[in-house]
N, C-alpha and C. Protein backbone atom coordinates (compact mmCIF):
# COMPACT_ATOMS: atom_id res chain seq x y z
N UNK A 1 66.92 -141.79 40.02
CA UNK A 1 65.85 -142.12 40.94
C UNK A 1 64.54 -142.39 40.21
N UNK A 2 64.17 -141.25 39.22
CA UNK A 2 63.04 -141.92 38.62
C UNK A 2 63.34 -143.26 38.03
N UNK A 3 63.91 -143.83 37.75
CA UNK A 3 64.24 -145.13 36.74
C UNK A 3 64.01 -145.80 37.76
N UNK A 4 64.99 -145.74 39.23
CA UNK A 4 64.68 -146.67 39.98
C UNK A 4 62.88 -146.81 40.32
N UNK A 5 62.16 -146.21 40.43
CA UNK A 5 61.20 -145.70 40.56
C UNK A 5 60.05 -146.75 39.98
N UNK A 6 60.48 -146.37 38.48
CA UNK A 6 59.51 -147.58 37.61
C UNK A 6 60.10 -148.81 37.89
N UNK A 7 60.96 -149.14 38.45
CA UNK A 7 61.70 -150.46 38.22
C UNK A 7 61.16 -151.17 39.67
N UNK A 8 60.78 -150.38 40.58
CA UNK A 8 59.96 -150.56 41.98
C UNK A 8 58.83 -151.23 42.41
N UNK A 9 58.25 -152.37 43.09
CA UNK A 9 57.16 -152.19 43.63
C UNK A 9 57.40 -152.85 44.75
N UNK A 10 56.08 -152.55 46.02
CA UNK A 10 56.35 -152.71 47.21
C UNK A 10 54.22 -153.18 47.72
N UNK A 11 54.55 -154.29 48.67
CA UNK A 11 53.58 -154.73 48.84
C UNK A 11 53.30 -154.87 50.65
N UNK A 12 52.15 -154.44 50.83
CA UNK A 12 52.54 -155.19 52.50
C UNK A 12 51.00 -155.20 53.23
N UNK A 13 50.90 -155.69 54.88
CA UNK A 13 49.68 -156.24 54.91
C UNK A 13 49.92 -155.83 56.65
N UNK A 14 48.69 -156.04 57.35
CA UNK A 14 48.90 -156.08 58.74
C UNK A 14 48.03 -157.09 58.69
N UNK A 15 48.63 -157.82 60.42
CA UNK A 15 47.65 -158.32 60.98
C UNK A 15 46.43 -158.16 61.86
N UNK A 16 46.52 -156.39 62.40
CA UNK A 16 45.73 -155.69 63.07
C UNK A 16 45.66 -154.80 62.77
N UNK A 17 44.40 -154.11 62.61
CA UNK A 17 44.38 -152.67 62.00
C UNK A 17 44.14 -151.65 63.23
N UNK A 18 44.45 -151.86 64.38
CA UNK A 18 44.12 -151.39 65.66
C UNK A 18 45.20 -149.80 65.66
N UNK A 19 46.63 -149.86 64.82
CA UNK A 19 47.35 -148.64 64.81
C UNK A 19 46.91 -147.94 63.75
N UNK A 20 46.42 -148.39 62.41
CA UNK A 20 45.63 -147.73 61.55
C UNK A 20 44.76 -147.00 62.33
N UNK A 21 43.30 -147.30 63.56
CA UNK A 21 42.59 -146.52 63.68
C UNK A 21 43.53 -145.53 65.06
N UNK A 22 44.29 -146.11 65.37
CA UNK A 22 45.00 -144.79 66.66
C UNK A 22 45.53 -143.81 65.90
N UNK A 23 46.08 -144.17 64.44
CA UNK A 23 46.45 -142.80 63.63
C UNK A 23 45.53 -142.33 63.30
N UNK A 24 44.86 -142.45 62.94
CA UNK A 24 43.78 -141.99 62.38
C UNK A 24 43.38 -142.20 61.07
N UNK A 25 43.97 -143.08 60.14
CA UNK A 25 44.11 -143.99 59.27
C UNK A 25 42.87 -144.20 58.86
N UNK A 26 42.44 -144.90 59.37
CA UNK A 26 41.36 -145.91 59.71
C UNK A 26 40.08 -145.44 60.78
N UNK A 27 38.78 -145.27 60.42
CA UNK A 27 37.96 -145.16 61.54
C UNK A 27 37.47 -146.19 62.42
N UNK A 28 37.12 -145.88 63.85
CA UNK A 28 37.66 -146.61 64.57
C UNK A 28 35.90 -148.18 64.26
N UNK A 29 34.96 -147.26 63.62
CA UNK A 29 34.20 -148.29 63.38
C UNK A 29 34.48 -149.50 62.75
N UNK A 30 34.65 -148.70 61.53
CA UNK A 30 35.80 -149.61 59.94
C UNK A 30 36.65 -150.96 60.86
N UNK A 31 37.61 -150.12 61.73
CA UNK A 31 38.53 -151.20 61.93
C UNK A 31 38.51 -151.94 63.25
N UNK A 32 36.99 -152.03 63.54
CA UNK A 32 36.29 -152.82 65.07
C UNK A 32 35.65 -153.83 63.94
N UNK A 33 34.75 -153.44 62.74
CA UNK A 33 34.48 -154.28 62.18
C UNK A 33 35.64 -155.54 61.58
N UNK A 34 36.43 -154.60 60.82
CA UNK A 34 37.37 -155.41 59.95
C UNK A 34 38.48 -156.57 61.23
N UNK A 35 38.70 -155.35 61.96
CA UNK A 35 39.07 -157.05 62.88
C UNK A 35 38.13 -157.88 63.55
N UNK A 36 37.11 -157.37 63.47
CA UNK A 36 36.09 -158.39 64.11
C UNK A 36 36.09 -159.69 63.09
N UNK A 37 35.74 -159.51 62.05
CA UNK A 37 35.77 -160.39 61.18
C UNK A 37 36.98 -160.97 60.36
N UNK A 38 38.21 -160.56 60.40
CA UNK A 38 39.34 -161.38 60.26
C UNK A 38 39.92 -160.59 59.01
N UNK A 39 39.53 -159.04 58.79
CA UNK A 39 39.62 -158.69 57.46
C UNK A 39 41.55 -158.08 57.34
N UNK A 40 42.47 -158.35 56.47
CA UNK A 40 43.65 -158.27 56.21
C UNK A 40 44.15 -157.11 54.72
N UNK A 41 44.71 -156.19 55.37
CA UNK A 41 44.05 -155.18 53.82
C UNK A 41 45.58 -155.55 53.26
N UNK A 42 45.36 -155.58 51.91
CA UNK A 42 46.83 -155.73 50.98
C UNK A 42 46.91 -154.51 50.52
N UNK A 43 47.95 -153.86 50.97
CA UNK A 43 48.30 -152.39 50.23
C UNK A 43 49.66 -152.09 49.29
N UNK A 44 49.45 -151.34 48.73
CA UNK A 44 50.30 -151.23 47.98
C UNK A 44 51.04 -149.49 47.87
N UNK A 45 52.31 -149.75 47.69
CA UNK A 45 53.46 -148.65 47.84
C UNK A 45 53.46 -148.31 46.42
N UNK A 46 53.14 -146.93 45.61
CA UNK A 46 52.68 -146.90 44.51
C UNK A 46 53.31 -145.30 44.23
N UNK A 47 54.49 -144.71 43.45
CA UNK A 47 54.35 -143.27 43.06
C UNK A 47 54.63 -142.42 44.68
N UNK A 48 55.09 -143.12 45.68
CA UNK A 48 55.20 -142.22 46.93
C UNK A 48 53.94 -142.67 47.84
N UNK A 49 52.58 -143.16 47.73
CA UNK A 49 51.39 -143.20 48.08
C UNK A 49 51.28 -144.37 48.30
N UNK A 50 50.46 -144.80 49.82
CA UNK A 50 50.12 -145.61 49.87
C UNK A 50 48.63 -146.07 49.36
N UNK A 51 48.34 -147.22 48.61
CA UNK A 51 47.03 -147.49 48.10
C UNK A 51 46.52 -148.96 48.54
N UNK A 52 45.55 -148.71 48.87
CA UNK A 52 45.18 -150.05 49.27
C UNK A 52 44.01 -150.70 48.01
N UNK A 53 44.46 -152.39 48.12
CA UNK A 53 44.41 -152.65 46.76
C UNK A 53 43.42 -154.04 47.01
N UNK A 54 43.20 -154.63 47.73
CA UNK A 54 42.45 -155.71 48.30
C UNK A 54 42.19 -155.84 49.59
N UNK A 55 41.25 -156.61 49.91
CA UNK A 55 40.62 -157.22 51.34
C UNK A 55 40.56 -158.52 51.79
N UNK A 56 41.30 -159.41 52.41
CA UNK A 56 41.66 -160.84 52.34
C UNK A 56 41.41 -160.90 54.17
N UNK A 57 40.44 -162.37 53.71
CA UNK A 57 39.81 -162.69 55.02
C UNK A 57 40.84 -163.27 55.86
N UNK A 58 41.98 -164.11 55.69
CA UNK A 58 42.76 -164.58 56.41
C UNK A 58 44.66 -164.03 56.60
N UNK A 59 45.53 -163.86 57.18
CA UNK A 59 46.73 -163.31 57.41
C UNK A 59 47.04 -164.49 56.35
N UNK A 60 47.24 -165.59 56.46
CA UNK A 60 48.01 -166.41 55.75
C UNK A 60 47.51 -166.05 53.91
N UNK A 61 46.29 -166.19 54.13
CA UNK A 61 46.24 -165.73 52.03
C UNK A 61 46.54 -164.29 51.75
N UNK A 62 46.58 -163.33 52.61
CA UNK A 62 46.97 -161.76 52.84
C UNK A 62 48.51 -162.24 52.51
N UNK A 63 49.00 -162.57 53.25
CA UNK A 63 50.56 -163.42 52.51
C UNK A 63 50.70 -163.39 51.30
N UNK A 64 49.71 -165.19 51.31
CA UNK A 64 50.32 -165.48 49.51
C UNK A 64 49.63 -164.55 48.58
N UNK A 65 48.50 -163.73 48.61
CA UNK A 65 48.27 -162.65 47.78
C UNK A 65 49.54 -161.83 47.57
N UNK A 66 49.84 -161.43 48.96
CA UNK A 66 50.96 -160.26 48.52
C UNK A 66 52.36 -160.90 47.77
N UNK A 67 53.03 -162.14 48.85
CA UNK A 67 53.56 -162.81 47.44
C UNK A 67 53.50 -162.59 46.29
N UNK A 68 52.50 -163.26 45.32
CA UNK A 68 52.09 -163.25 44.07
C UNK A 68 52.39 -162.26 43.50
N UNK A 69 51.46 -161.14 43.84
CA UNK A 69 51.65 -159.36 43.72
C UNK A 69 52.94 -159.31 42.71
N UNK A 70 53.33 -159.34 43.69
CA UNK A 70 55.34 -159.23 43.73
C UNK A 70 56.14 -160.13 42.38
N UNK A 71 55.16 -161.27 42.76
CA UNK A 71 56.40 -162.05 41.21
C UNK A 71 55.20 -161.95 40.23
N UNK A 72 54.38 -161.32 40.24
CA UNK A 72 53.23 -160.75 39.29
C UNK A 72 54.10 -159.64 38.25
N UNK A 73 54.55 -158.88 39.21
CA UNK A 73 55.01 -157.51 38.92
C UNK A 73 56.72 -157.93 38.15
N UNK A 74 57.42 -159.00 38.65
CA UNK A 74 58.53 -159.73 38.56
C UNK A 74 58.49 -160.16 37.06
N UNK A 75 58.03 -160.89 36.86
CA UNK A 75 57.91 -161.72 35.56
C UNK A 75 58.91 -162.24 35.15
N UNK A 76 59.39 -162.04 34.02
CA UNK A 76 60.76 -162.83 33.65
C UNK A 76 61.94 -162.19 33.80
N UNK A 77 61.34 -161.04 34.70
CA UNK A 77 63.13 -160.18 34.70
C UNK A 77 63.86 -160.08 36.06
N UNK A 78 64.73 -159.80 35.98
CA UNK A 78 65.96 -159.73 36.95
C UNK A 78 65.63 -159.44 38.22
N UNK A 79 65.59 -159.12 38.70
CA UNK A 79 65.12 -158.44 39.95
C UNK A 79 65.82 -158.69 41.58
N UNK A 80 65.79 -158.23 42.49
CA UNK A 80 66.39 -158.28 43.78
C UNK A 80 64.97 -157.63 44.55
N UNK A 81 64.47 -159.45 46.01
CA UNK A 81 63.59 -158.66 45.96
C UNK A 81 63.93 -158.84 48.17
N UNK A 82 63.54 -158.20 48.49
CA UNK A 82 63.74 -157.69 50.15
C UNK A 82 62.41 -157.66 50.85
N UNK A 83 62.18 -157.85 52.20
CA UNK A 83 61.61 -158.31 52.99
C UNK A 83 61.33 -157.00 54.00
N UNK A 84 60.03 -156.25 54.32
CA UNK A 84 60.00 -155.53 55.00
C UNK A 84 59.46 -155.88 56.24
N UNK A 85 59.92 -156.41 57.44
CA UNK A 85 59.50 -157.39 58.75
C UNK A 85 58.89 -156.58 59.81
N UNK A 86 57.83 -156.74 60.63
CA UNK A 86 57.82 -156.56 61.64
C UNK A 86 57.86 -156.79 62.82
N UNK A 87 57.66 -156.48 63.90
CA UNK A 87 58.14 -157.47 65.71
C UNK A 87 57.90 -158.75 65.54
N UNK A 88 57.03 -159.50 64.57
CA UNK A 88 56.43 -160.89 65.03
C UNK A 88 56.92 -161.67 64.02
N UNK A 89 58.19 -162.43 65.20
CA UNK A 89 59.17 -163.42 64.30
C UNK A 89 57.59 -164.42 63.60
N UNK A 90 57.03 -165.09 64.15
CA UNK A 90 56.21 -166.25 63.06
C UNK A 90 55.80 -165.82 61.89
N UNK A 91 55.35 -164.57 62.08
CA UNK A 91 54.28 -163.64 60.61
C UNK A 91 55.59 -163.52 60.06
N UNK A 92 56.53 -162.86 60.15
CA UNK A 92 58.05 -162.84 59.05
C UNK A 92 58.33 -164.28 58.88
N UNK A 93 58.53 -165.41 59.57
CA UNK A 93 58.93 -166.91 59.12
C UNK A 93 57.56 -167.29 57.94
N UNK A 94 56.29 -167.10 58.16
CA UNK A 94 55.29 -167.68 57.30
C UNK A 94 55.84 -166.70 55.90
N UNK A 95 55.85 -165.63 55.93
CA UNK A 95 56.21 -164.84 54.54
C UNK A 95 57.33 -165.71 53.91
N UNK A 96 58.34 -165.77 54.31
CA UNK A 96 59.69 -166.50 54.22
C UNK A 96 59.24 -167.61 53.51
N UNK A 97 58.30 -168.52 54.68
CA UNK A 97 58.19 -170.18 53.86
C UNK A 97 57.29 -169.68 52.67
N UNK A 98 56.37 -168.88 52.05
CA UNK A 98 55.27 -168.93 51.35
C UNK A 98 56.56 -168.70 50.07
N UNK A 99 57.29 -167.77 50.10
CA UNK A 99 58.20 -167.36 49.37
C UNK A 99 59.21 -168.75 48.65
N UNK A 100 59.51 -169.25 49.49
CA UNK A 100 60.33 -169.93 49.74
C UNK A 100 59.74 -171.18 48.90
N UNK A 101 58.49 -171.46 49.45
CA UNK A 101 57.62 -173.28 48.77
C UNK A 101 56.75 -172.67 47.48
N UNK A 102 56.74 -171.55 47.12
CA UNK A 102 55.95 -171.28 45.96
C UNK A 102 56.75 -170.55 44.93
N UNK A 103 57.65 -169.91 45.36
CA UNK A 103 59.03 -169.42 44.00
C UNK A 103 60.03 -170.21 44.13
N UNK A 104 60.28 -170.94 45.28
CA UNK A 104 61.77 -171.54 44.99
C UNK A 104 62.63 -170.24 45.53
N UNK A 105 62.47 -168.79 45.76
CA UNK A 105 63.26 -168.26 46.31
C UNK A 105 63.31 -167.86 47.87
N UNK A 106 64.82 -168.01 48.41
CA UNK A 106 65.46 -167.24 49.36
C UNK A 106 65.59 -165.76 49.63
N UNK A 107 64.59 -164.79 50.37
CA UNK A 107 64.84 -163.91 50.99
C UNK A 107 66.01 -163.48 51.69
N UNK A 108 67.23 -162.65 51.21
CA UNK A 108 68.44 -162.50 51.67
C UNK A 108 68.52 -161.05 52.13
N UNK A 109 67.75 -160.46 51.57
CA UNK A 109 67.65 -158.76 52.60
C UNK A 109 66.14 -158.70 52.51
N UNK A 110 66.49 -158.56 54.62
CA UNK A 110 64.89 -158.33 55.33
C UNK A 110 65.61 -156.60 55.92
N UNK A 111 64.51 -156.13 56.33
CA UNK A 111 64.89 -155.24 57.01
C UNK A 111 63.97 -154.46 57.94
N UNK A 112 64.36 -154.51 59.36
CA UNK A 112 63.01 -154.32 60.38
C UNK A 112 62.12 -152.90 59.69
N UNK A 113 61.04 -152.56 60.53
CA UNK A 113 60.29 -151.13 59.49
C UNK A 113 60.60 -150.21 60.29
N UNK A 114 60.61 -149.39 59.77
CA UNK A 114 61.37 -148.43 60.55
C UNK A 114 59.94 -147.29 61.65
N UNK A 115 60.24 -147.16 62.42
CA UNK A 115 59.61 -146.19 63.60
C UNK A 115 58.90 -145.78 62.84
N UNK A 116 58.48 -144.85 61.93
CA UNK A 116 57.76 -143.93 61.32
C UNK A 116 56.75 -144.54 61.04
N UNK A 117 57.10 -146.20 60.41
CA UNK A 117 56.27 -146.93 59.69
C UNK A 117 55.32 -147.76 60.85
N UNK A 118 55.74 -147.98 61.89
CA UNK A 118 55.57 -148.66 63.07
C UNK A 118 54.54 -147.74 63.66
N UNK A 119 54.66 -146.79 63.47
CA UNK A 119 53.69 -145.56 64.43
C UNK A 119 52.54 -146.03 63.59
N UNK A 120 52.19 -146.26 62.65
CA UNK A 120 50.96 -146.04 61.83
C UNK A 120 50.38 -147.60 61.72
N UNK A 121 51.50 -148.77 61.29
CA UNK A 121 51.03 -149.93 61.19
C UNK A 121 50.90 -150.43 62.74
N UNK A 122 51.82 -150.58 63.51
CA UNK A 122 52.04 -151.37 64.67
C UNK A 122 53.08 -152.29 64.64
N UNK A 123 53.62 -153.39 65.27
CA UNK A 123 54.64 -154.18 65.33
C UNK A 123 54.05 -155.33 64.35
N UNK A 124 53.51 -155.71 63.83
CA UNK A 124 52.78 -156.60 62.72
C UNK A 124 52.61 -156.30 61.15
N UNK A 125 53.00 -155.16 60.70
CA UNK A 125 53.36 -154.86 59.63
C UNK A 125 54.52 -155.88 58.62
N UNK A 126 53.90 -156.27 57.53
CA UNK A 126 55.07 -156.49 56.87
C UNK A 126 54.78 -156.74 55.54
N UNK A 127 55.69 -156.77 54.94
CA UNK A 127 55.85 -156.13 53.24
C UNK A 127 57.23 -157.21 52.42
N UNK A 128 56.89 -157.03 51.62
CA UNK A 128 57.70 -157.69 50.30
C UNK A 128 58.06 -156.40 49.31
N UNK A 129 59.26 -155.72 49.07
CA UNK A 129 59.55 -154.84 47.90
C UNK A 129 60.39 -155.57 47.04
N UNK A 130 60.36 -155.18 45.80
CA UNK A 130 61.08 -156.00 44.46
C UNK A 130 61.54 -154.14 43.79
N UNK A 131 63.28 -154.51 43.17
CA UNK A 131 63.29 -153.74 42.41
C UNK A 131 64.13 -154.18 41.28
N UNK A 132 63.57 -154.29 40.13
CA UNK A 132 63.68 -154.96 38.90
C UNK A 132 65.29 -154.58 38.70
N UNK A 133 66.25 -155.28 37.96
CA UNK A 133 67.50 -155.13 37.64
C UNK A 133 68.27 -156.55 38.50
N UNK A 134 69.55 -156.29 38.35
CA UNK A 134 70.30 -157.47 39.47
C UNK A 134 71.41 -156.21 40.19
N UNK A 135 71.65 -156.65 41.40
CA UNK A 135 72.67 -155.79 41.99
C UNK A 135 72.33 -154.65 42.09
N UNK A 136 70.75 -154.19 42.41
CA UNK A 136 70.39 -152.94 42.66
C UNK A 136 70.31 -152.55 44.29
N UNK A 137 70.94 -153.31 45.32
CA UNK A 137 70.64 -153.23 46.65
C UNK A 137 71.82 -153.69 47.69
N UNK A 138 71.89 -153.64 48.77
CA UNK A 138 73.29 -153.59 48.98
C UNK A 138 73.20 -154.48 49.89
């Protein structure tokens, strides 16, 4: 597990930070402003912890940022990388095409987020994880 561990990273973004402030995440000022103004946080899955790592004015460059991230972290090695989706088929299709017209790769394991994750993000959550090796995922 640790090996898998370093061999890990995981990226993801909302389009509303409205379940951030119902958890309590987020204060509810912070995130009246940040959606007022179109703000998209890129966070990152890091050691168990979530960290948030940028602030991107639009959902679509909140995308190709997090993209990048990902084949940032990728580089020339092996890797298998999966799709963490939430309720809103278009926001999972735009990840898909950004993926798709800027690596040349096919997303072949998505996988909805699970309840736990849903309580805190909302149905708009979604993420890109990579874990370095080939045939590390099922």
């Amino acid at each position: 597990l640790e090996s898998m561990r370093n061999r890990t990273n995981a990226y993801f973004t909302l389009d509303n930070l409205g379940y951030l402030v119902k958890s309590g995440r987020l204060s509810a000022p912070a995130g009246m402003i940040a959606n007022l103004i179109g703000i998209k946080p890129l966070l990152q899955i890091t050691q168990g912890q979530i960290v948030p790592v940028g602030r991107i004015r639009t959902l679509e460059r909140a995308l190709e940022t997090l993209v990048d991230s990902i084949f940032n972290f990728i580089g020339n090695q092996p890797y298998e990388i999966y799709a963490m989706v939430g309720a809103k088929a278009a926001i999972n299709h735009t990840l898909f095409d950004i993926v798709r017209s800027k690596y040349g790769v096919e997303i072949r394991h998505s996988y909805p987020n699970t309840p736990a994750v849903g309580a805190h993000t909302g149905p708009d959550g979604i993420g890109l994880g990579v874990v370095l090796g080939h045939q590390v995922l099922a």
